[in-house]
Protein backbone atom coordinates (compact mmCIF):
# COMPACT_ATOMS: atom_id res chain seq x y z
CA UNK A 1 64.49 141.97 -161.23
CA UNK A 2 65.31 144.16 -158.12
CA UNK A 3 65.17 142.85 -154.71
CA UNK A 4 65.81 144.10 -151.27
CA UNK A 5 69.60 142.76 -149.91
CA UNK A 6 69.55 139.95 -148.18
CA UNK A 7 71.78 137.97 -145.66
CA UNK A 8 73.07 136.17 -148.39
CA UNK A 9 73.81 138.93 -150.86
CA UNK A 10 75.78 141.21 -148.29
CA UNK A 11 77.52 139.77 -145.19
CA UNK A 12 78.75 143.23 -144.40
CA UNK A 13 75.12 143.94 -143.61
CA UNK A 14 73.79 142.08 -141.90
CA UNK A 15 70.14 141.80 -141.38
CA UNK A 16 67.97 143.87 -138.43
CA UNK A 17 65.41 144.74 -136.60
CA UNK A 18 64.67 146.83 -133.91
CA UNK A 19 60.92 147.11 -131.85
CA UNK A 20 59.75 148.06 -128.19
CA UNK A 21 57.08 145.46 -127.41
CA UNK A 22 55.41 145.12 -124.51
CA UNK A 23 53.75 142.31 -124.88
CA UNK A 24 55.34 138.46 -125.94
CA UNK A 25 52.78 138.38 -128.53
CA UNK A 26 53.90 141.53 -129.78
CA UNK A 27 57.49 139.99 -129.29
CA UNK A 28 56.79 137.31 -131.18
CA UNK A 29 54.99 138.78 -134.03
CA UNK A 30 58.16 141.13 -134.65
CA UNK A 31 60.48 137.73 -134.79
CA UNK A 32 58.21 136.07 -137.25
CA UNK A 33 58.36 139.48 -139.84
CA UNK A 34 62.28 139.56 -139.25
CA UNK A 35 62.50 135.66 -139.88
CA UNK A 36 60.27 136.08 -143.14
CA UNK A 37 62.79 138.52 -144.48
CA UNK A 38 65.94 136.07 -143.78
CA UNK A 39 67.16 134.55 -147.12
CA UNK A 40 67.92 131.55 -146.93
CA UNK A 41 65.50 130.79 -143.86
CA UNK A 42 66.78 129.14 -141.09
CA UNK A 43 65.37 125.47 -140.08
CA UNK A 44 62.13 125.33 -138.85
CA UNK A 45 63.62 124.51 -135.25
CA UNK A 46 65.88 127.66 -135.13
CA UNK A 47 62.93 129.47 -136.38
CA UNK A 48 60.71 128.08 -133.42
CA UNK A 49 64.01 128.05 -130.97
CA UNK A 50 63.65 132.01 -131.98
CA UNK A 51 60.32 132.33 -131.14
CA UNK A 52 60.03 131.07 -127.67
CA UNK A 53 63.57 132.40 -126.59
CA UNK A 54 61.90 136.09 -127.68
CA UNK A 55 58.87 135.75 -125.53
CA UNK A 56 60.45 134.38 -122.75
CA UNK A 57 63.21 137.23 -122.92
CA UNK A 58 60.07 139.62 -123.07
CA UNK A 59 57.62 138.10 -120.35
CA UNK A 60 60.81 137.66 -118.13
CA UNK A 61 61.59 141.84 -119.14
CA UNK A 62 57.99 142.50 -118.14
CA UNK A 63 57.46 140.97 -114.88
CA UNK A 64 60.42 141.70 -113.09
CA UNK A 65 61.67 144.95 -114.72
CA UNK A 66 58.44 145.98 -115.51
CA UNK A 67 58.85 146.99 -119.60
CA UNK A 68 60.87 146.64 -122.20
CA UNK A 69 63.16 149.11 -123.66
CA UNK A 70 64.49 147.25 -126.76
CA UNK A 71 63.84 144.37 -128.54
CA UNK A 72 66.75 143.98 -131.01
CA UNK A 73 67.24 141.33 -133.71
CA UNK A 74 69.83 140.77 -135.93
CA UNK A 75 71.34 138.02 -138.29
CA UNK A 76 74.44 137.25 -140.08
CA UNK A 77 75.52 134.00 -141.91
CA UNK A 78 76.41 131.92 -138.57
CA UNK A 79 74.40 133.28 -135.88
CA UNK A 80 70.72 134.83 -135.06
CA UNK A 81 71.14 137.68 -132.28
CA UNK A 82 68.98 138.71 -129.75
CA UNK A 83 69.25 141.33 -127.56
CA UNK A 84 66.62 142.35 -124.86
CA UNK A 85 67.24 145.82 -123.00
CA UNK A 86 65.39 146.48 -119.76
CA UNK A 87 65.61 149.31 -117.09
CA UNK A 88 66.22 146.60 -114.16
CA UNK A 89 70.09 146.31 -112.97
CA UNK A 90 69.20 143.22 -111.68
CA UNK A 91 70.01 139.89 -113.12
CA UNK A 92 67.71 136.69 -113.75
CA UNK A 93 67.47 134.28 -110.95
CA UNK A 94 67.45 131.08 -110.81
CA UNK A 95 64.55 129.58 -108.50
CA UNK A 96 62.24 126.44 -107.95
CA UNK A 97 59.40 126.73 -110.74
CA UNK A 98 56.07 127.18 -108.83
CA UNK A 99 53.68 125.45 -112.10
CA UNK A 100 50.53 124.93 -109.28
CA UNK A 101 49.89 129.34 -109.68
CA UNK A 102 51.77 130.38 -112.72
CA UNK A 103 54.16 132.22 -110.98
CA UNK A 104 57.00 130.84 -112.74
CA UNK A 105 60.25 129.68 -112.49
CA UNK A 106 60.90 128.25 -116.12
CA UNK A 107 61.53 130.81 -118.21
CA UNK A 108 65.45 131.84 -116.99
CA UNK A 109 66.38 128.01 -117.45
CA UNK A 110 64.68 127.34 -120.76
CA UNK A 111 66.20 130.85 -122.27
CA UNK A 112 69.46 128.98 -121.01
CA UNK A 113 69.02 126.22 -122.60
CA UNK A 114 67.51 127.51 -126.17
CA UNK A 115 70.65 129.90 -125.97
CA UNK A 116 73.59 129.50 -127.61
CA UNK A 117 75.53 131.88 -126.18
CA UNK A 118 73.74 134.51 -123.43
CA UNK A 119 75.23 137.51 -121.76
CA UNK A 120 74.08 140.14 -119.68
CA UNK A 121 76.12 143.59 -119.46
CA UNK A 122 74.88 146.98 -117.24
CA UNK A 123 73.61 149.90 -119.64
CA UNK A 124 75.32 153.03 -119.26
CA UNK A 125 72.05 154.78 -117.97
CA UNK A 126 71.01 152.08 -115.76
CA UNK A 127 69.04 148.54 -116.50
CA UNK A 128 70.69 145.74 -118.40
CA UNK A 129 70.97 144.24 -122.11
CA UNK A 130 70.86 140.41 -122.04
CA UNK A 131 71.81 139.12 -124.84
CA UNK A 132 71.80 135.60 -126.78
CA UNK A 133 72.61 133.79 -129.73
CA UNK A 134 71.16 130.94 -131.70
CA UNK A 135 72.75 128.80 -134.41
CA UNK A 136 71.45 130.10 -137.91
């Protein structure tokens, strides 16, 4: 029986994906097709940890760089990688969250804290890559 190669089967490839949403809907439907295809799936918390860390990235992309120019996911045997490329050179603030008008203010502390790991590096051409990692 012939199946597609998976995490598992070849470490040297490592599984990924790569979108453009625009919304975090869209964000997060694109996580949930790249988690289906990881064998063995991660715990349901990493799963959900991946989830809200992608639509944060992508609302956070949205509103202050105005669209997103890569959603990229990718998974190897220790770690789940995303990266989130935007045309903004400016990095995430931190500021008081304002919860009585939904302008915000929780999203750039919770990505911090559902990260592992999270960097953010300039773009050759201008805007930024911020990038994290979750246990797998």
């Amino acid at each position: 029986m012939h199946h597609p190669p998976t995490v598992e089967d070849h470490q040297a490839h490592p599984a990924e994906a790569l979108s453009r949403p625009q919304k975090a809907t869209e964000a997060r439907d694109e996580a949930s097709v790249f988690l289906a295809c990881l064998h063995p799936a991660p715990p349901t918390p990493t799963a959900q940890n991946l989830l809200l860390l992608v639509s944060e990235l992508v609302t956070n992309a949205r509103r202050h760089a105005g669209t997103v120019t890569a959603l990229h996911l990718r998974a190897d045997r220790r770690q789940i990688h995303v990266t989130v490329d935007d045309p903004s050179p400016a990095h995430p603030q931190d500021r008081s969250p304002d919860l009585s008008d939904g302008a915000g203010g929780i999203g750039w502390p919770m990505i911090r804290r559902l990260a592992r790991t999270l960097t953010i590096h300039p773009q050759p051409g201008g805007g930024k890559s911020i990038h994290a990692t979750l246990p797998r």
